[in-house]
C-alpha atoms as a PDB file:
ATOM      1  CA  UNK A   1      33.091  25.786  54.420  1.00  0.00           C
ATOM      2  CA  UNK A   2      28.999  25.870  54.736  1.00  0.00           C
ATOM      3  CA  UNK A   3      28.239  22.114  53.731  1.00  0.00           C
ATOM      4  CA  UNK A   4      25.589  23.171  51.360  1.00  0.00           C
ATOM      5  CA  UNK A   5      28.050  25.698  49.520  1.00  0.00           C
ATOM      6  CA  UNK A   6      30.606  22.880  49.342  1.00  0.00           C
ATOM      7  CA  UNK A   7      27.448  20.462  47.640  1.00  0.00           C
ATOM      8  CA  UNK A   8      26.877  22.833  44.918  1.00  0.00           C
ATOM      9  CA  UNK A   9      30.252  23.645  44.138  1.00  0.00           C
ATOM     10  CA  UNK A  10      30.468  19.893  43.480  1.00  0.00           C
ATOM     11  CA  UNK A  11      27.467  18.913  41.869  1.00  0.00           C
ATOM     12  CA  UNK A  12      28.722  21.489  39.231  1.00  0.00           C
ATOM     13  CA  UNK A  13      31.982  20.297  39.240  1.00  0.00           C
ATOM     14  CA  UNK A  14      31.047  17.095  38.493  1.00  0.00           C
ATOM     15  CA  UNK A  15      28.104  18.515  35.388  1.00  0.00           C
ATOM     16  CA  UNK A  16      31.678  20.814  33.801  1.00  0.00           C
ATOM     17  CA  UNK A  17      33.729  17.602  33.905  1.00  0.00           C
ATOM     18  CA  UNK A  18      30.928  15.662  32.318  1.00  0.00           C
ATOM     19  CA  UNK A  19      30.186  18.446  30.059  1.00  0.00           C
ATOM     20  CA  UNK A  20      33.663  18.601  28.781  1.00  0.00           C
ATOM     21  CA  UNK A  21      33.931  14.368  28.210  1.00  0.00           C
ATOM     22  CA  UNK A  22      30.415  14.622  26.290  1.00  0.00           C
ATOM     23  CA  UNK A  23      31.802  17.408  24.495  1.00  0.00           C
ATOM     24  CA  UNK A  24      35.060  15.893  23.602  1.00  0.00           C
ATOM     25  CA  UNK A  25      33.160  12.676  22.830  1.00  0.00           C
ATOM     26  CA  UNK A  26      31.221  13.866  20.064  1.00  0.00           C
ATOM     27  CA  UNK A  27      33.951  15.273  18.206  1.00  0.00           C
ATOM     28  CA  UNK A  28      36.450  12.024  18.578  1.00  0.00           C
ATOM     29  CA  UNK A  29      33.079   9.697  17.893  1.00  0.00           C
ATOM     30  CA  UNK A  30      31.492  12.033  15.388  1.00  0.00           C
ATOM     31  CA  UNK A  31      29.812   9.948  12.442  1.00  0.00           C
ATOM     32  CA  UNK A  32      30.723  11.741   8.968  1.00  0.00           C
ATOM     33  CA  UNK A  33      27.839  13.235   7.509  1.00  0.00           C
ATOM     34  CA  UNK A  34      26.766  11.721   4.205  1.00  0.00           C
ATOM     35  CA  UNK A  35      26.265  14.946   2.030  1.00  0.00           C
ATOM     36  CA  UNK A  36      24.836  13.085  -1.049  1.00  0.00           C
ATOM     37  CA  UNK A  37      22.205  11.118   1.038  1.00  0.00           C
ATOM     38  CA  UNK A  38      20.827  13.633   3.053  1.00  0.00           C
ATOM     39  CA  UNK A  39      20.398  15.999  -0.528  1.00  0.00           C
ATOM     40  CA  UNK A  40      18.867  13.298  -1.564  1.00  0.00           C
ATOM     41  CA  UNK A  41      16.611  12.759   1.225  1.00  0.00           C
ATOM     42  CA  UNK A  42      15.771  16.297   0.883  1.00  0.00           C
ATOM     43  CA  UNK A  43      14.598  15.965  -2.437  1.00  0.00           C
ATOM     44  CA  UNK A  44      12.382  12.613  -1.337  1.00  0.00           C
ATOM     45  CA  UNK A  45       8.928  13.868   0.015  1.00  0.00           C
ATOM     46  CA  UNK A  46       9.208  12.246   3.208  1.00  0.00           C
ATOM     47  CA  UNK A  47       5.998  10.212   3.286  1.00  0.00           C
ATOM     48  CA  UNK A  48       8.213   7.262   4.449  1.00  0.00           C
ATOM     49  CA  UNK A  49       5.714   4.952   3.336  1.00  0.00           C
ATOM     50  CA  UNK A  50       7.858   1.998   2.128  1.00  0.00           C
ATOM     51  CA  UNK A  51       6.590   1.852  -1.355  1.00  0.00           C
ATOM     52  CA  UNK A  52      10.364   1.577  -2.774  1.00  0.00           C
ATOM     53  CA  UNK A  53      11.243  -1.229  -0.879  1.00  0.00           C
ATOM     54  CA  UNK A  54      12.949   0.713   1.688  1.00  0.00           C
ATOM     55  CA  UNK A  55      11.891   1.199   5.710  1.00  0.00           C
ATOM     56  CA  UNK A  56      11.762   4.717   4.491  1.00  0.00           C
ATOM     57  CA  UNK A  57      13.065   7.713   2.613  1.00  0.00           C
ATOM     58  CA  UNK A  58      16.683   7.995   4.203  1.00  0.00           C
ATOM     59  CA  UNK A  59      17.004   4.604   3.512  1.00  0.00           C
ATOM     60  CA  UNK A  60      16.137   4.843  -0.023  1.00  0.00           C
ATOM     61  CA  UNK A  61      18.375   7.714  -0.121  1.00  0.00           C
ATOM     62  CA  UNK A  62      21.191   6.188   1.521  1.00  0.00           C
ATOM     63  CA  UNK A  63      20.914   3.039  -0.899  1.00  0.00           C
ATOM     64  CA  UNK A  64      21.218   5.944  -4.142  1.00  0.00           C
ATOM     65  CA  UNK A  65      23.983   7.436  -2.943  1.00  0.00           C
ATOM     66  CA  UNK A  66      25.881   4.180  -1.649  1.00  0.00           C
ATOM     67  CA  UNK A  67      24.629   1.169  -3.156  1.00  0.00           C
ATOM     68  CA  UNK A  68      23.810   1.714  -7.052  1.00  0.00           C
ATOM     69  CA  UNK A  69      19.907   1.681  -6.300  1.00  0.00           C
ATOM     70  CA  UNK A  70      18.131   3.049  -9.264  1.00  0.00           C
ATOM     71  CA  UNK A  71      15.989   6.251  -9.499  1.00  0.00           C
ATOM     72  CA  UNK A  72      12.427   6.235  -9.671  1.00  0.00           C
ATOM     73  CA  UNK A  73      11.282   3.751  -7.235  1.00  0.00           C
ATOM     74  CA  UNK A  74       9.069   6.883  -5.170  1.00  0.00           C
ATOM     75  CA  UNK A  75       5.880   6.669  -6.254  1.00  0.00           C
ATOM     76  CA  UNK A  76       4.519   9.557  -3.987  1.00  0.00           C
ATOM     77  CA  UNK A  77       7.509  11.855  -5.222  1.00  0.00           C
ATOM     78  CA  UNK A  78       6.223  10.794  -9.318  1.00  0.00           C
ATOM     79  CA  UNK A  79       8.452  12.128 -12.174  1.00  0.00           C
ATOM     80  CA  UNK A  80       9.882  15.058 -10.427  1.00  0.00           C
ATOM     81  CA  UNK A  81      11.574  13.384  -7.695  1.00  0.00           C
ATOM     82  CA  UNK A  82      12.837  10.620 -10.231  1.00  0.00           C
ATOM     83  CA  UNK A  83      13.907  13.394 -12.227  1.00  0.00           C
ATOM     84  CA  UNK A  84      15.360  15.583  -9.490  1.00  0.00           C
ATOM     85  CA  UNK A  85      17.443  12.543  -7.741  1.00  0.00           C
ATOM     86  CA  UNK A  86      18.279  11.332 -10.995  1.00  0.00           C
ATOM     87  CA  UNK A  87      20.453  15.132 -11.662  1.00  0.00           C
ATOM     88  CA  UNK A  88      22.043  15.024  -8.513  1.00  0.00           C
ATOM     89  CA  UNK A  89      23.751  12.069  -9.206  1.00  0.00           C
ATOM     90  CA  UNK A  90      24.361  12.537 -12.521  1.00  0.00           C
ATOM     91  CA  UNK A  91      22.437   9.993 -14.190  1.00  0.00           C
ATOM     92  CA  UNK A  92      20.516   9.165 -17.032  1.00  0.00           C
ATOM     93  CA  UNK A  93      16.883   8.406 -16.281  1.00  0.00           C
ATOM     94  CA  UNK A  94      14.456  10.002 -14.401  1.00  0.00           C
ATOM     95  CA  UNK A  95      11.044   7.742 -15.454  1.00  0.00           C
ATOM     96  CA  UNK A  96       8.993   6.427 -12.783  1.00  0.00           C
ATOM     97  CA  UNK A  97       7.285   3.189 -12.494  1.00  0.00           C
ATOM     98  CA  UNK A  98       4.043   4.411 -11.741  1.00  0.00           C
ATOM     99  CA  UNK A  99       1.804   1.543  -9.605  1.00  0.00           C
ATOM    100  CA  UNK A 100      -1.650   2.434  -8.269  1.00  0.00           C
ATOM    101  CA  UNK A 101      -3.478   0.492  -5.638  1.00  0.00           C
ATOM    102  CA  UNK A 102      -6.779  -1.242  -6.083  1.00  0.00           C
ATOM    103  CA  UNK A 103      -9.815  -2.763  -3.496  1.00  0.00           C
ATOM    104  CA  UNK A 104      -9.692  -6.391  -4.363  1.00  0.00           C
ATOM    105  CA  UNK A 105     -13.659  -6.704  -3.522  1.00  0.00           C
ATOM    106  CA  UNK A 106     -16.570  -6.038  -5.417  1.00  0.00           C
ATOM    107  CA  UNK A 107     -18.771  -6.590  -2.810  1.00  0.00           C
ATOM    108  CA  UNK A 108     -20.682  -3.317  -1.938  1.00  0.00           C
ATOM    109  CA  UNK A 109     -24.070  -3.321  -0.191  1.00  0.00           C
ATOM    110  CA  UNK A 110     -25.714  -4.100  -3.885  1.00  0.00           C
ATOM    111  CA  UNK A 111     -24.029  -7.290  -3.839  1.00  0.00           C
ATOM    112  CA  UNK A 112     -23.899  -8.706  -0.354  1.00  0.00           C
ATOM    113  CA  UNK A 113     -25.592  -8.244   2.892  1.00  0.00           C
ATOM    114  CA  UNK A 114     -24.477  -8.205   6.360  1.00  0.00           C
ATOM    115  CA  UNK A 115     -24.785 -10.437   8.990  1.00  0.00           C
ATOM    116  CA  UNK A 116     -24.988  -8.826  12.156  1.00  0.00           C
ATOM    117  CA  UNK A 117     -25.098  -5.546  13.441  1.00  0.00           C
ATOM    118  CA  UNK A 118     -21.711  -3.843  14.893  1.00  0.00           C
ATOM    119  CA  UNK A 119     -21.946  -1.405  16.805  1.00  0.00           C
ATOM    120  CA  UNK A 120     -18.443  -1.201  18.206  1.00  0.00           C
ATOM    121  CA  UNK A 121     -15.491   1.030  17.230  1.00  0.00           C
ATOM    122  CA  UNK A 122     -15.968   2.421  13.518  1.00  0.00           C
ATOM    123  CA  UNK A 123     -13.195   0.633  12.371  1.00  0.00           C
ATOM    124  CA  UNK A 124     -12.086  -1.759   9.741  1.00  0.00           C
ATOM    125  CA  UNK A 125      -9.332  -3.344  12.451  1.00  0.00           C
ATOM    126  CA  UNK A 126     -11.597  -3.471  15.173  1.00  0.00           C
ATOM    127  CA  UNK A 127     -14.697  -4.820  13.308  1.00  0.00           C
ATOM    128  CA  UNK A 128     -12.540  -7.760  12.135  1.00  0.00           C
ATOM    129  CA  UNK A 129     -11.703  -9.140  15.800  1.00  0.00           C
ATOM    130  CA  UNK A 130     -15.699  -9.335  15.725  1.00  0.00           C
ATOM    131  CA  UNK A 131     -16.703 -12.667  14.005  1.00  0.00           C
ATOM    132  CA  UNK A 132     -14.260 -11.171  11.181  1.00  0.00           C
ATOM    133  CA  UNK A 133     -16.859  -8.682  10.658  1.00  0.00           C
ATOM    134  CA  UNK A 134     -20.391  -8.061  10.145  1.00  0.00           C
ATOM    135  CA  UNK A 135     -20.420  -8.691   5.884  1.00  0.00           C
ATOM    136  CA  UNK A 136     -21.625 -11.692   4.936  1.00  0.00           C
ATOM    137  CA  UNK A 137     -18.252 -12.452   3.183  1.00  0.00           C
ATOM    138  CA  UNK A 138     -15.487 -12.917   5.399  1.00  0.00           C
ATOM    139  CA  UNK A 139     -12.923 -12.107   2.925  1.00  0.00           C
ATOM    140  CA  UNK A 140     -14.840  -8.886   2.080  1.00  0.00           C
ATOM    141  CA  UNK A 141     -14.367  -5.206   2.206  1.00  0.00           C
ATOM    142  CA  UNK A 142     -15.632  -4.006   5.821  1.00  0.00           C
ATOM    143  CA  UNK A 143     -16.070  -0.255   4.582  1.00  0.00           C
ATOM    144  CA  UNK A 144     -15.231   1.672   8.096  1.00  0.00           C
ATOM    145  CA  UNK A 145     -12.643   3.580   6.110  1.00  0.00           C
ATOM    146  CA  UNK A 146      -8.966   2.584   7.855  1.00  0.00           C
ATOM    147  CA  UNK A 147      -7.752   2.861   4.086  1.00  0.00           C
ATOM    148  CA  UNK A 148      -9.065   6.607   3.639  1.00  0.00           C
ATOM    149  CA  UNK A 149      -7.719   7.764   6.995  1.00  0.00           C
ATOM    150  CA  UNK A 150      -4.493   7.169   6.203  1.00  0.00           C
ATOM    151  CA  UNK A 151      -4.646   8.440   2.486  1.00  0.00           C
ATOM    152  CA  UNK A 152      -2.801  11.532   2.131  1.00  0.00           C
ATOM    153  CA  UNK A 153      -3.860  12.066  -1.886  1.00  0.00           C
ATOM    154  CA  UNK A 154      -7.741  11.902  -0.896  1.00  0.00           C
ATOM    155  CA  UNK A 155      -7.720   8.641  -3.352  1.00  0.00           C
ATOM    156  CA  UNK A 156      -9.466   6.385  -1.127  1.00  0.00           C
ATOM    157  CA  UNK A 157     -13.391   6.772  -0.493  1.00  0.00           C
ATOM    158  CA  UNK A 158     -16.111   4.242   0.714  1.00  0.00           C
ATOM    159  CA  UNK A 159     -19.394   4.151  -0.764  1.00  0.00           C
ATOM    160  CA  UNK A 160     -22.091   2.080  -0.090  1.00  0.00           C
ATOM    161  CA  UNK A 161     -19.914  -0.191   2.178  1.00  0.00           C
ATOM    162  CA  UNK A 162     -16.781  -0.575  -0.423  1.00  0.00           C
ATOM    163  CA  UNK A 163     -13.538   1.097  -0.195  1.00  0.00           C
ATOM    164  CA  UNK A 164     -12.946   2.505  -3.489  1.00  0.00           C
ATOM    165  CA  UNK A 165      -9.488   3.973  -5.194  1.00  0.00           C
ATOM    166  CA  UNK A 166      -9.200   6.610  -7.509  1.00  0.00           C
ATOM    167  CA  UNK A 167      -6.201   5.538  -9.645  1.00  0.00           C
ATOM    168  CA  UNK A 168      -6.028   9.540 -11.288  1.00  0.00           C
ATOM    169  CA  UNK A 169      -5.364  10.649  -7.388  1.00  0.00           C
ATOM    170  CA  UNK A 170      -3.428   7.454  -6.309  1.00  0.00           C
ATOM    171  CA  UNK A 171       0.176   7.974  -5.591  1.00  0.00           C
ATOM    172  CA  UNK A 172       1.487   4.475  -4.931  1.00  0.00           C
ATOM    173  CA  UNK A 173       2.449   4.955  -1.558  1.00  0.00           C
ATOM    174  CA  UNK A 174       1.168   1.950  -0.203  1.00  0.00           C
ATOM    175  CA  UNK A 175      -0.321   2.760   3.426  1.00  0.00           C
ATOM    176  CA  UNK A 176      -3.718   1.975   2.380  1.00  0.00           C
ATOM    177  CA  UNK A 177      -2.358  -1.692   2.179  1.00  0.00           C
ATOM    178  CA  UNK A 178      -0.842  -1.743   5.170  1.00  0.00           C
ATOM    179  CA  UNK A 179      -3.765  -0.329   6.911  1.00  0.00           C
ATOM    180  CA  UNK A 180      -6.530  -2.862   5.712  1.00  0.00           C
ATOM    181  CA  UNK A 181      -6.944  -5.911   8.338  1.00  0.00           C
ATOM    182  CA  UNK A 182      -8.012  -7.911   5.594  1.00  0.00           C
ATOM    183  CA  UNK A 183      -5.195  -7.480   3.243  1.00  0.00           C
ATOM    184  CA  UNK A 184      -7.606  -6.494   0.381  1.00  0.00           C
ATOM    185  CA  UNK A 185      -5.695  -3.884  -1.294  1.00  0.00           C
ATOM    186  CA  UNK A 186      -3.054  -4.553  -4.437  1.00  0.00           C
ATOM    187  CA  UNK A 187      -0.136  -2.275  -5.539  1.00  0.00           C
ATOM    188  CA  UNK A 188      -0.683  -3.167  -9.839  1.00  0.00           C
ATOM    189  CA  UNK A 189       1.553  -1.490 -12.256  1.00  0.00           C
ATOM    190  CA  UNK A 190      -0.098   1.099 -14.707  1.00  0.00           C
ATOM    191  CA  UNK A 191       0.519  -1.645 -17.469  1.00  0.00           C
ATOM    192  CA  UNK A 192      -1.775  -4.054 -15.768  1.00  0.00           C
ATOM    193  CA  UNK A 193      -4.893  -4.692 -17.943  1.00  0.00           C
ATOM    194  CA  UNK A 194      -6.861  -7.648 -16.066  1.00  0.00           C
ATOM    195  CA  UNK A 195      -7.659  -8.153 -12.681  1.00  0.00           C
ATOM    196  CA  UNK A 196      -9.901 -10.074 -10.471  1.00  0.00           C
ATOM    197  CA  UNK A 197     -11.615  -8.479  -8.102  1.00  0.00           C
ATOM    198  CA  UNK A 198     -12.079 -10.952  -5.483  1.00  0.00           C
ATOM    199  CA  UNK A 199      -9.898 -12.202  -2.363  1.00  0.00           C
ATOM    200  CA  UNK A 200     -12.540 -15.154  -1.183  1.00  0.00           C
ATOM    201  CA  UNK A 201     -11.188 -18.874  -1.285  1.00  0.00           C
ATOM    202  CA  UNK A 202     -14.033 -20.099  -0.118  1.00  0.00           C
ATOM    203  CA  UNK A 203     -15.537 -22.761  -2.527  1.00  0.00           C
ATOM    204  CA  UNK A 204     -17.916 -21.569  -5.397  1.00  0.00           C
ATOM    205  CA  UNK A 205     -21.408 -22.139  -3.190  1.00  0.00           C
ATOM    206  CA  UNK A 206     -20.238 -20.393  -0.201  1.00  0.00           C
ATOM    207  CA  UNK A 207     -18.979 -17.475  -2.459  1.00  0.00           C
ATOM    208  CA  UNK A 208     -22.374 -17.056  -4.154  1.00  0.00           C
ATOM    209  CA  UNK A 209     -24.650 -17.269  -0.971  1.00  0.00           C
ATOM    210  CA  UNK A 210     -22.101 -14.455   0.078  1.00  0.00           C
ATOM    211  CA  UNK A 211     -21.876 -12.283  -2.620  1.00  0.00           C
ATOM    212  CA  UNK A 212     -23.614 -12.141  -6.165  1.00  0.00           C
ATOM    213  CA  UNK A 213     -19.839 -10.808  -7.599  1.00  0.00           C
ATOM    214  CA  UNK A 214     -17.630 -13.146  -5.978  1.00  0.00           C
ATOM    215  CA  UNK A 215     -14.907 -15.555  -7.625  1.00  0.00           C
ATOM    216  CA  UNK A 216     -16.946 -18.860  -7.647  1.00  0.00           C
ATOM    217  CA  UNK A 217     -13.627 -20.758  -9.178  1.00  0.00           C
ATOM    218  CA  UNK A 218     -15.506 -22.081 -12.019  1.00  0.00           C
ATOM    219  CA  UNK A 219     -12.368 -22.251 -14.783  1.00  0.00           C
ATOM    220  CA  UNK A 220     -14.135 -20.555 -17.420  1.00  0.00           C
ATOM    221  CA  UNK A 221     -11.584 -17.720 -17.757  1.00  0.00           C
ATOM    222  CA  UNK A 222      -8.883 -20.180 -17.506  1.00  0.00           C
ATOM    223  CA  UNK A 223     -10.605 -22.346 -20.767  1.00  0.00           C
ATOM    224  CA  UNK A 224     -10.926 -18.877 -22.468  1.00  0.00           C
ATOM    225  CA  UNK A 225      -7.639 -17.289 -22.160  1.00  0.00           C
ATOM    226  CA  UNK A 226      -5.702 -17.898 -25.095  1.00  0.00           C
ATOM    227  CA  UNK A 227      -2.803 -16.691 -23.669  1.00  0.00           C
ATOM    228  CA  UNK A 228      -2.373 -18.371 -20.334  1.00  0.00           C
ATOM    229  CA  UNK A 229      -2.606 -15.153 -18.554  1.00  0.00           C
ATOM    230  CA  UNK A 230      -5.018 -16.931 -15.765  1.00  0.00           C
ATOM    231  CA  UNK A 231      -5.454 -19.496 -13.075  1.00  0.00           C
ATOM    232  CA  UNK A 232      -7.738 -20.859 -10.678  1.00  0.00           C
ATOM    233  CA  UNK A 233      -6.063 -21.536  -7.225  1.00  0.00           C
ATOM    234  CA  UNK A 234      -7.537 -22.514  -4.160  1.00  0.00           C
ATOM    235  CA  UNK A 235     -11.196 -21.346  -6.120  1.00  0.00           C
ATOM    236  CA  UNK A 236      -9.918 -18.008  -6.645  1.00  0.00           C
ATOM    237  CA  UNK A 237      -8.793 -16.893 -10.081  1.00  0.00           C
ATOM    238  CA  UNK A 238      -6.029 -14.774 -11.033  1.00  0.00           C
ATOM    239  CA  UNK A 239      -4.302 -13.094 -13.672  1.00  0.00           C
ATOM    240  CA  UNK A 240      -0.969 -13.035 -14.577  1.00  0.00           C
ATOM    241  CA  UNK A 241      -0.293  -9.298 -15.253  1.00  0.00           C
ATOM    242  CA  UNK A 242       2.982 -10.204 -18.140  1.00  0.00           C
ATOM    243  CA  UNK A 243       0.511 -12.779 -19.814  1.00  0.00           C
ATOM    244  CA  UNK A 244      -2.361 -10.357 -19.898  1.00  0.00           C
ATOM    245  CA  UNK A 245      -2.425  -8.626 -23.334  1.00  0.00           C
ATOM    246  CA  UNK A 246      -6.344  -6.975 -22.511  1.00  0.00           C
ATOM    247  CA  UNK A 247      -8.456  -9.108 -24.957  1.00  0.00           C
ATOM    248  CA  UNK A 248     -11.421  -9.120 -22.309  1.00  0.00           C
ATOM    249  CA  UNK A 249     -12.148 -12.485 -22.920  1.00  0.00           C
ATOM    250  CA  UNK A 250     -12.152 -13.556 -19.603  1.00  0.00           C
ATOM    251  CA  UNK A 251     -13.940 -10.709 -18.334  1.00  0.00           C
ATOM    252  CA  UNK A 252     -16.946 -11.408 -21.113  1.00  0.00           C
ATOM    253  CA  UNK A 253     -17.302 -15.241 -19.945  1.00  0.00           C
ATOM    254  CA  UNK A 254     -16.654 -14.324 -16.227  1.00  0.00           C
ATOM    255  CA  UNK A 255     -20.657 -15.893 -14.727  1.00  0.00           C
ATOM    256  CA  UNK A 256     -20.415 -13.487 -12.166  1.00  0.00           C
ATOM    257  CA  UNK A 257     -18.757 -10.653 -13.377  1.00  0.00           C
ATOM    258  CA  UNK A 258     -15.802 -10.190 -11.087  1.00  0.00           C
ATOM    259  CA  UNK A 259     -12.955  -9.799 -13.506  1.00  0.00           C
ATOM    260  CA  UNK A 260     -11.890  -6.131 -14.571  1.00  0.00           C
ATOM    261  CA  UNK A 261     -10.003  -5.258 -17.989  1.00  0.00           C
ATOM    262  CA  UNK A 262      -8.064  -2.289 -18.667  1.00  0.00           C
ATOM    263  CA  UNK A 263      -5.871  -0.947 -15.816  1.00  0.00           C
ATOM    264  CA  UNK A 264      -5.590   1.752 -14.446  1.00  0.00           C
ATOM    265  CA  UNK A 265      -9.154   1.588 -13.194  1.00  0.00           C
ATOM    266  CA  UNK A 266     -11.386   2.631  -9.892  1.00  0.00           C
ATOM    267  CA  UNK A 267     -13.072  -0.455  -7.926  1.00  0.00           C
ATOM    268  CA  UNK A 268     -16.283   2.293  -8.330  1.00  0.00           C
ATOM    269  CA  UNK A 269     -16.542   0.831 -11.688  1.00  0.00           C
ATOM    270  CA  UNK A 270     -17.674  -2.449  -9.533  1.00  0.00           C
ATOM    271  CA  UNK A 271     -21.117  -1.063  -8.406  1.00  0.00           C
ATOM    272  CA  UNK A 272     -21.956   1.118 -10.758  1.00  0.00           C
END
């Protein structure tokens, strides 16, 4: 037989027997489809973005069907998903937890001043690596915008060198945090009603050379609180969101100006 013939008729030999085995195989090893999880990963809206406390939406869906988890952790998929998932397995419920994320810096150009000029890659991530960037404040917002480019709601805008979140548009989904290199952005609950918006530790005279709105860890909203709601740690104050009842106490004694009442609420309202 010609030597070449007697190749191919092997070679494809061998790819039918292996064929067969693989075939075989994946009937005898099959993995039984989970028909509740993957409806309800059909009803989740796929951003995968963690915000439930999952890797992503099958495993939030897997945990529903399998493990008891409770609807309405997805804040991207809002009421109607909580709703949705919450009929398909035949429970009562359906409300959402709504959380919105917020820019834990006032600092915009009004405030502060920067201290070198970057010229490298227009990015939050990569300006950091430089001398932690070119603001003034090293715990400051950098403004290149890694937040908005991964917004998928259009929520997130910079202006005048200060990410910015509009909590009408936000859907909770949580890749803004992720994305900032500075780990300035918050999830807060829509019953939060105070919050400090500062993330510098740095001790009250570096803070102020820095920026004019910066937490200076004085204590007076501590003294004023009547309801324990805040603390100064490490200079920075902080505010206890299941203290907070809204009084604006703190906010009206704050020297600087750095503490926000009434949640939800846009870090625009920092530079107006």
């Amino acid at each position: 037989m010609n030597p070449i013939l007697l190749a191919v008729l092997l070679v494809g030999g061998l790819g039918l027997i292996a064929g067969l085995i693989l075939a075989i195989a994946s009937v005898l090893m099959a993995v039984p489809k989970d028909e509740k999880a993957e409806a309800l990963r059909d009803l989740l809206p796929g951003a995968n973005c963690g915000a439930c406390g999952y890797s992503g939406c099958e495993g939030y869906a897997d945990a529903m069907a399998n493990k008891g988890e409770k609807v309405g952790l997805c804040s991207p998929g809002g009421v109607a998903v909580a709703e949705a998932t919450a009929r398909l397995l035949g429970v009562t419920g359906g409300g959402v937890a709504h959380k919105t994320a917020m820019v834990r810096c006032g600092g915009c150009e009004e405030f502060t001043a920067r201290k070198l000029d970057y010229h490298g890659i227009p990015s939050c991530r990569a300006a950091a690596q430089f001398y932690g960037g070119n603001w003034l404040c090293n715990s400051g917002c950098l403004g290149y915008g890694d937040c908005v480019a991964v917004c998928e709601y259009e929520a997130v805008t910079v202006k005048d060198g200060l990410a910015r979140v509009d909590p009408t548009v936000c859907r909770g989904c949580t890749k803004c945090v992720s994305a900032c290199p500075k780990g300035l952005i918050a999830m807060y609950d829509s019953h939060v009603l105070g919050v400090v918006r500062c993330s510098s530790h740095d001790k009250g005279a570096a803070t102020r050379a820095a920026c004019k709105v910066g937490c200076i860890g004085c204590g007076k909203c501590v003294k004023v609180c009547e309801y324990g709601a805040v603390s100064v740690t490490d200079n920075l104050a902080s505010i206890d969101p299941d203290k907070c009842v809204g009084c604006g106490q703190c906010a009206e004694n704050c020297p600087v100006h750095c503490i926000t009442i009434t949640m939800p609420v846009s870090t625009a309202e920092a530079c107006k």
